[in-house]
Protein backbone atom coordinates (compact mmCIF):
# COMPACT_ATOMS: atom_id res chain seq x y z
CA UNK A 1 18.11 7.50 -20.84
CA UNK A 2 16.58 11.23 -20.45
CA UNK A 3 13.33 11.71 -18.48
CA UNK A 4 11.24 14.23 -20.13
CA UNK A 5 8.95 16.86 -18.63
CA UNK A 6 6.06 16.02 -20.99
CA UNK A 7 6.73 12.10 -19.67
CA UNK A 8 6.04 13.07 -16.20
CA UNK A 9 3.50 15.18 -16.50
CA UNK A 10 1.70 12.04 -18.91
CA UNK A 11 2.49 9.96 -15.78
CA UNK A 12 1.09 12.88 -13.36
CA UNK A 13 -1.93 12.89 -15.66
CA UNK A 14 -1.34 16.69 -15.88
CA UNK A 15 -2.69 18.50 -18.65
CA UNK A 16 -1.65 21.77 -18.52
CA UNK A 17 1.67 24.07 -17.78
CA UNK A 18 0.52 25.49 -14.81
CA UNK A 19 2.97 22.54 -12.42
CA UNK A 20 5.35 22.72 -14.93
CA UNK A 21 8.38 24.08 -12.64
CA UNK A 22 6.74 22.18 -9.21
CA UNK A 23 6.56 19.21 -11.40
CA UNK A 24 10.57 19.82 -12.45
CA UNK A 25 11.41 20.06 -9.12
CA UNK A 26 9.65 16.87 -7.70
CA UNK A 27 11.36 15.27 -10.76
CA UNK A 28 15.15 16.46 -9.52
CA UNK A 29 13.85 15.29 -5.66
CA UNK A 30 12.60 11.61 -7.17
CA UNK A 31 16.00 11.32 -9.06
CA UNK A 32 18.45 12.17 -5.78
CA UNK A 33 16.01 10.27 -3.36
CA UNK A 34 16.84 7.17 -5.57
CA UNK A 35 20.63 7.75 -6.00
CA UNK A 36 20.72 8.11 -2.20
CA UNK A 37 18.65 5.19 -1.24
CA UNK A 38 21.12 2.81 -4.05
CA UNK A 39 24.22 4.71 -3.09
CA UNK A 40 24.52 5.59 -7.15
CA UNK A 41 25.32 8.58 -8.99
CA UNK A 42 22.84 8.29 -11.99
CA UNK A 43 23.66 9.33 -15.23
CA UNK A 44 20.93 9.67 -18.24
CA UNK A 45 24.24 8.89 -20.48
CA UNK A 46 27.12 6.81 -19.02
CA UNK A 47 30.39 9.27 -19.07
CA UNK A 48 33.29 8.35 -20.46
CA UNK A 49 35.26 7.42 -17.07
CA UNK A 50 32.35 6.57 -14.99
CA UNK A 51 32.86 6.03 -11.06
CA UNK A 52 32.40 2.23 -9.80
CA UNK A 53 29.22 3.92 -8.28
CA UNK A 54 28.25 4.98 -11.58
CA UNK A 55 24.82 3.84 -13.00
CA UNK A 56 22.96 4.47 -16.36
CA UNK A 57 19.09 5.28 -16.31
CA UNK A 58 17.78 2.15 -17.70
CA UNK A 59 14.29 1.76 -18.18
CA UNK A 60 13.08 0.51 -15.34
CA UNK A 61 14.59 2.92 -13.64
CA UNK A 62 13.04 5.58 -15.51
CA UNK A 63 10.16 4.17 -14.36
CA UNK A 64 10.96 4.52 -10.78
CA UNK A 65 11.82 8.01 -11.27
CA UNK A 66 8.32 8.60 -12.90
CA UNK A 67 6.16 6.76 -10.20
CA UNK A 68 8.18 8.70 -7.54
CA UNK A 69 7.47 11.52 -9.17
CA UNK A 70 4.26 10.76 -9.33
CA UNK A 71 4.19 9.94 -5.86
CA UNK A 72 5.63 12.97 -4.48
CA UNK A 73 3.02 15.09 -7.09
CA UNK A 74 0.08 13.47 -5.44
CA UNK A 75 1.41 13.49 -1.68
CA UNK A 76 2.87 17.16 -1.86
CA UNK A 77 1.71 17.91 1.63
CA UNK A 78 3.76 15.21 2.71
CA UNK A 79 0.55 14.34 5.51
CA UNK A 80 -1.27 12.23 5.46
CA UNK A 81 -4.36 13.30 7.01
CA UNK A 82 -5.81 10.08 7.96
CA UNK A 83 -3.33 9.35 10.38
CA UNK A 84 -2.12 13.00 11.18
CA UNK A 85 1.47 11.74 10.88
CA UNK A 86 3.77 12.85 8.01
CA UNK A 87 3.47 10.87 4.49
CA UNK A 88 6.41 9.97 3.16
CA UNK A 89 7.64 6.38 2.41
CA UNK A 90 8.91 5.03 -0.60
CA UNK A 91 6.29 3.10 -2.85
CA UNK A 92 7.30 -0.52 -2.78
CA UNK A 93 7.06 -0.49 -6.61
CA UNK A 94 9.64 1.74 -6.80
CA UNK A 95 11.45 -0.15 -3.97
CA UNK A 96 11.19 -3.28 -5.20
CA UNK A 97 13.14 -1.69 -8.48
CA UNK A 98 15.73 0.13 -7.12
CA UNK A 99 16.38 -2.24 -4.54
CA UNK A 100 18.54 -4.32 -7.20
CA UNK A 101 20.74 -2.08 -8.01
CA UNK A 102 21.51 -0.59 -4.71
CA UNK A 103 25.56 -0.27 -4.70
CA UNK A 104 27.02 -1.66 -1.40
CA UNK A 105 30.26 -0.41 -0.27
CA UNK A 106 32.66 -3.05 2.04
């Protein structure tokens, strides 16, 4: 399943073209952050001779991707000024989604 610019920037709430390449690149960062953290290689279409690791954007985890995204678009200072201590943890929506298909080695 492909993730769309024009679907992230609907999730972003972002109206114009201004983010468009910032936007692309938080995309790409959302999409390895979650193959790291499930120890996947994602692939928008499965390939013909897929590695055991191998896993198919489905559509929940599209919608990981676009809340991370989302995430990372609304945090892009990565402080959190409240606390003046850095800003970065995983949403637990997108946690609790990713979680289940996180690929264990033995």
């Amino acid at each position: 399943m492909q993730i769309f610019l024009d679907e992230v920037k609907q999730q972003c709430r972002v109206d114009h073209d201004d983010e468009d390449e910032l936007l692309q690149i938080q995309l790409e960062s959302a999409k390895s952050t979650i193959a790291e953290l499930t120890n996947r290689i994602l692939f928008e279409t499965m390939p013909e001779n897929p590695p055991d690791n191998a896993l198919e954007i489905t559509a929940d985890l599209k919608l990981a991707v676009l809340m991370l995204t989302a995430y990372l678009y609304e945090n892009r200072s990565g402080w959190n000024e409240a606390n003046n201590s850095p800003n970065f943890a995983i949403p637990p929506t997108v946690e609790a989604i990713i979680m289940r298909y996180r690929y264990i080695t033995l």
